[in-house]
N, C-alpha and C. Protein backbone atom coordinates (compact mmCIF):
# COMPACT_ATOMS: atom_id res chain seq x y z
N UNK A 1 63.80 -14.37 -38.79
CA UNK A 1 64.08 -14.51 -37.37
C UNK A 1 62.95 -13.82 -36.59
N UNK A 2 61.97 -14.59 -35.98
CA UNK A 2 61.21 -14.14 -35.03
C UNK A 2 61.86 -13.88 -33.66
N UNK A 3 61.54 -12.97 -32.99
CA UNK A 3 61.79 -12.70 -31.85
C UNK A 3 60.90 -12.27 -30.91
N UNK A 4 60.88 -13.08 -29.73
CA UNK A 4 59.29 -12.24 -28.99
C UNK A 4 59.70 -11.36 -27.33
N UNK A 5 59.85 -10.40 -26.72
CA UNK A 5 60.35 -9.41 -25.85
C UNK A 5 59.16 -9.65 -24.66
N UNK A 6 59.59 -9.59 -23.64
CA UNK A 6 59.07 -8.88 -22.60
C UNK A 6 58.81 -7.43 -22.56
N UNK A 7 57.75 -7.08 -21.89
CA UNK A 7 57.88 -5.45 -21.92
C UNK A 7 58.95 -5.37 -21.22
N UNK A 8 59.38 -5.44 -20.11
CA UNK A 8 60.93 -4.83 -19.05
C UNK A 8 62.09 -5.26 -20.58
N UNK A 9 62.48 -6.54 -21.01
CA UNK A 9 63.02 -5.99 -21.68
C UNK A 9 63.20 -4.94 -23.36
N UNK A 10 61.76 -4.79 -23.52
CA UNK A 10 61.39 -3.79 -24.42
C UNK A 10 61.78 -2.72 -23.97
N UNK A 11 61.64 -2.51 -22.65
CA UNK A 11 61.98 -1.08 -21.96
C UNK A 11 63.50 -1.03 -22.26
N UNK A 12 64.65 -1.90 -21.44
CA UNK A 12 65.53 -1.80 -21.61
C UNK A 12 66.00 -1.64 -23.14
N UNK A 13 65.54 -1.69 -24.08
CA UNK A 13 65.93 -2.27 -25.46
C UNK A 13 66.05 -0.46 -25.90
N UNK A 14 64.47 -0.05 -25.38
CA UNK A 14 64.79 1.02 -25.75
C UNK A 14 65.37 2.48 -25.07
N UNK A 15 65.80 2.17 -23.66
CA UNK A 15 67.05 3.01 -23.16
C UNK A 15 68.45 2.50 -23.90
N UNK A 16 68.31 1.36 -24.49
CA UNK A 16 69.75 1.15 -25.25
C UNK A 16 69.87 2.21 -26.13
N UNK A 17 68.86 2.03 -26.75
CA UNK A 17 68.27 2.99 -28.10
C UNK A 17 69.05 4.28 -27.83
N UNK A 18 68.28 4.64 -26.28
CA UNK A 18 68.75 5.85 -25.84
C UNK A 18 70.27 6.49 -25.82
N UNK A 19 71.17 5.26 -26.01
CA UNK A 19 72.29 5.65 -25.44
C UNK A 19 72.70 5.50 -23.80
N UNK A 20 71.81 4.69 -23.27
CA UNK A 20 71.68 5.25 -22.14
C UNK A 20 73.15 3.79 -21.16
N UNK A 21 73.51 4.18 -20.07
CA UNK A 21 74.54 3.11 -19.74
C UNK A 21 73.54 2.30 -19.04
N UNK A 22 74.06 1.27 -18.34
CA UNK A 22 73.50 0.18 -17.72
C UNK A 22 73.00 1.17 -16.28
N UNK A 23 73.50 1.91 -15.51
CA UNK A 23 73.40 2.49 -14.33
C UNK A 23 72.01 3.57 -14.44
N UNK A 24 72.37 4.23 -15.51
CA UNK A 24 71.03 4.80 -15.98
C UNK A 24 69.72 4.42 -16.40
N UNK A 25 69.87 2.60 -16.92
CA UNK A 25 68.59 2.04 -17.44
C UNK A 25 68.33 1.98 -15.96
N UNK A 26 69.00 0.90 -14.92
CA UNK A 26 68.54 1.04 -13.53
C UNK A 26 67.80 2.35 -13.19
N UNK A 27 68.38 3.53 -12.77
CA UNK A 27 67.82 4.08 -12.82
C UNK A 27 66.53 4.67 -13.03
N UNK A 28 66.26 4.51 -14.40
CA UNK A 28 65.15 5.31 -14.74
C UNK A 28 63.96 3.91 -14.70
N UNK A 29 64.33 2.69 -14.45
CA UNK A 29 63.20 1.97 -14.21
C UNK A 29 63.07 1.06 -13.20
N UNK A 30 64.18 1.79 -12.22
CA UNK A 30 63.89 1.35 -10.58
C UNK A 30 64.43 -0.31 -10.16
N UNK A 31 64.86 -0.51 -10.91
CA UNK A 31 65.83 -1.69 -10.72
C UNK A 31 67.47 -1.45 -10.17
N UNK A 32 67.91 -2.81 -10.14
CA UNK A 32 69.27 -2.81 -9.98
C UNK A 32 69.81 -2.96 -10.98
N UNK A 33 71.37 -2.25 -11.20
CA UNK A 33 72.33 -2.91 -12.66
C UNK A 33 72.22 -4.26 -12.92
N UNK A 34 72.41 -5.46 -11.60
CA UNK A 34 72.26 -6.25 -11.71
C UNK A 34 71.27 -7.12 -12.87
N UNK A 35 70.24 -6.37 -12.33
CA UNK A 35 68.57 -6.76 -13.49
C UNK A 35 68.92 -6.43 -14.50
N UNK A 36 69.29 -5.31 -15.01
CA UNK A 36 70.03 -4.46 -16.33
C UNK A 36 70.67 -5.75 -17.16
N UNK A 37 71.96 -5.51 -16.10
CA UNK A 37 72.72 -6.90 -16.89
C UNK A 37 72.33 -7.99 -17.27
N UNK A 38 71.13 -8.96 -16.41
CA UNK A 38 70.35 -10.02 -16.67
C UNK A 38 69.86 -9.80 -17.99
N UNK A 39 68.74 -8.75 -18.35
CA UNK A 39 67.68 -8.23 -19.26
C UNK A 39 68.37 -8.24 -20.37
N UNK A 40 69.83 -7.52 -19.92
CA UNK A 40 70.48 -7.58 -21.51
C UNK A 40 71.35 -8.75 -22.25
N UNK A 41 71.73 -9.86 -21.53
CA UNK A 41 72.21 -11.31 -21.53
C UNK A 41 71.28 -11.91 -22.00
N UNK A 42 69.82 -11.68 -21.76
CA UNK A 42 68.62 -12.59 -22.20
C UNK A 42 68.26 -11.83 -23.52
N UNK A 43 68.70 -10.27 -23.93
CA UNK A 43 68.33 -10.09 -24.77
C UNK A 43 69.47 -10.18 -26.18
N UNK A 44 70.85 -10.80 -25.81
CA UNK A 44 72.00 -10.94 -26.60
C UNK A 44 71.62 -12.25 -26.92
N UNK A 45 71.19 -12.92 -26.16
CA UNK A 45 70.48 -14.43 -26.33
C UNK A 45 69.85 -14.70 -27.66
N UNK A 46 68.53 -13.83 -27.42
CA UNK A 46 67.84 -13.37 -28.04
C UNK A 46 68.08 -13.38 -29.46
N UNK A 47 68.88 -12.04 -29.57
CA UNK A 47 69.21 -11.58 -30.65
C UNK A 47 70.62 -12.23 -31.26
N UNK A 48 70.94 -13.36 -30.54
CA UNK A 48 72.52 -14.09 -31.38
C UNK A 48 73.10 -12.98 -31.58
N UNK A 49 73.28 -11.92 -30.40
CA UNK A 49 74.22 -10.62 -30.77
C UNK A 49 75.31 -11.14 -29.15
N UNK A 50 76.72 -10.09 -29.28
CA UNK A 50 77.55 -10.35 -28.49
C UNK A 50 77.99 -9.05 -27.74
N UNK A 51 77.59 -7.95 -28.01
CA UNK A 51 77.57 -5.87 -27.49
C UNK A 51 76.63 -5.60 -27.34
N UNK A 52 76.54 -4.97 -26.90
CA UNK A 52 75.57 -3.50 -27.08
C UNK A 52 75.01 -3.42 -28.51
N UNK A 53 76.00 -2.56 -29.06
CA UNK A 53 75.55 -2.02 -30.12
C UNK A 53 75.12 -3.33 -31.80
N UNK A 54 75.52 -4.67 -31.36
CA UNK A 54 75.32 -5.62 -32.34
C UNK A 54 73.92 -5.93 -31.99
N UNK A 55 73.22 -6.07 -30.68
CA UNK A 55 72.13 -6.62 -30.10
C UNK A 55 71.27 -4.91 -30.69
N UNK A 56 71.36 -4.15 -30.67
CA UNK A 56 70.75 -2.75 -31.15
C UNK A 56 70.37 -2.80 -32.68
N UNK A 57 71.53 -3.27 -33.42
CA UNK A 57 71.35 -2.89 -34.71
C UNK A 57 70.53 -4.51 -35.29
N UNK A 58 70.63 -5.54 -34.28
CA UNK A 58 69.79 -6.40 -34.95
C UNK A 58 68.51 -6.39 -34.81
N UNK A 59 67.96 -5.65 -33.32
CA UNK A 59 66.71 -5.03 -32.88
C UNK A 59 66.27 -4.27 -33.40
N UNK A 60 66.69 -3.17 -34.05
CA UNK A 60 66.42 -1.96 -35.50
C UNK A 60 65.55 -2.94 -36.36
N UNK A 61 66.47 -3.66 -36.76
CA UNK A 61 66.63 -4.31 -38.14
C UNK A 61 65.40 -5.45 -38.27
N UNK A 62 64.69 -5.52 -36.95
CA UNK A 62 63.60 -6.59 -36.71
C UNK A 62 62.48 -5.23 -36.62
N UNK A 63 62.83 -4.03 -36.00
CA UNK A 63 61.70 -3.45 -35.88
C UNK A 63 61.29 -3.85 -34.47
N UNK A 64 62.21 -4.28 -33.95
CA UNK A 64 61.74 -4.34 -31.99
C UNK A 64 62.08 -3.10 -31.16
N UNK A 65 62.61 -1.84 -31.92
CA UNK A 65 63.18 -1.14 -30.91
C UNK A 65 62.33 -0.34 -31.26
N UNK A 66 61.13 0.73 -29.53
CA UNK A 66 59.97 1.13 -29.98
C UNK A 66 60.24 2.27 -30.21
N UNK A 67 60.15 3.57 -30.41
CA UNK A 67 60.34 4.69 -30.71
C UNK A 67 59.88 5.80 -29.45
N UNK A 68 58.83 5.13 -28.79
CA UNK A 68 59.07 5.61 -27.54
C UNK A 68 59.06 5.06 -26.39
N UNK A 69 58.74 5.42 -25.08
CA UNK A 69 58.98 4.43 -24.50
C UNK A 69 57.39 3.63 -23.87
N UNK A 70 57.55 2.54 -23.91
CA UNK A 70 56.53 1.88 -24.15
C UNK A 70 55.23 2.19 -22.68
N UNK A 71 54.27 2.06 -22.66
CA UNK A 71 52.96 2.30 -22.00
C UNK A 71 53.80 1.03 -21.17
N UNK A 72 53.90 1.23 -19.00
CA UNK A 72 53.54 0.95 -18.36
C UNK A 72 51.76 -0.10 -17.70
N UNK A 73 52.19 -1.36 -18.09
CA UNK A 73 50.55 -1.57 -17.19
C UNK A 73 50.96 -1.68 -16.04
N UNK A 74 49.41 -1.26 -15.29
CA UNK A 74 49.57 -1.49 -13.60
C UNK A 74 49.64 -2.79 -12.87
N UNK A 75 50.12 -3.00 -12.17
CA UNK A 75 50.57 -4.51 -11.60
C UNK A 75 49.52 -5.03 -10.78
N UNK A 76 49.47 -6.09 -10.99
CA UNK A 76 48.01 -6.83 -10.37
C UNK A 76 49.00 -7.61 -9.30
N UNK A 77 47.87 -6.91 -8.13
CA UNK A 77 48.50 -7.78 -7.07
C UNK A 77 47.50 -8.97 -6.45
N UNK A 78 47.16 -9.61 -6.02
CA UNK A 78 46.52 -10.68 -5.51
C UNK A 78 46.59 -10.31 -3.83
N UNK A 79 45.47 -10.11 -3.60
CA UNK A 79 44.88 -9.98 -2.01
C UNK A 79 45.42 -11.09 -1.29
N UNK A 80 45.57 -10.70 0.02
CA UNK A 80 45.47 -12.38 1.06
C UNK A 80 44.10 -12.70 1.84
């Protein structure tokens, strides 16, 4: 099973890691729960998982969940 991530949801993947709740991934990466919830629907998708913790242990088990948290790039904006 290949699987290929966005960094945002790499990020989220690994505040799961963290333990962390949905209010807190917001949090710490400036989004809404809303986005949270999206990121993690696309990533149950993903992973043919149906929790939390089933979408975690199949992400382990691929070696997608990073150990820390992943390098930020800077956002390219386009001039007018």
């Amino acid at each position: 099973m290949r699987v290929k991530l966005t960094p945002k949801q790499t990020e989220v993947l690994y505040y799961l890691a963290q333990a962390c709740s949905n209010q807190q991934i917001a949090d710490k990466m400036g989004i809404s729960v809303a986005t949270v919830k999206l990121h993690l629907s696309v990533l149950y998708q993903k992973l043919d998982a149906h929790t939390r913790t089933k979408a975690l242990i199949k992400a382990q088990a691929l070696g997608l969940v990073p150990s820390k948290l992943p390098k930020k790039r800077p956002e390219i904006r386009e001039s007018a």
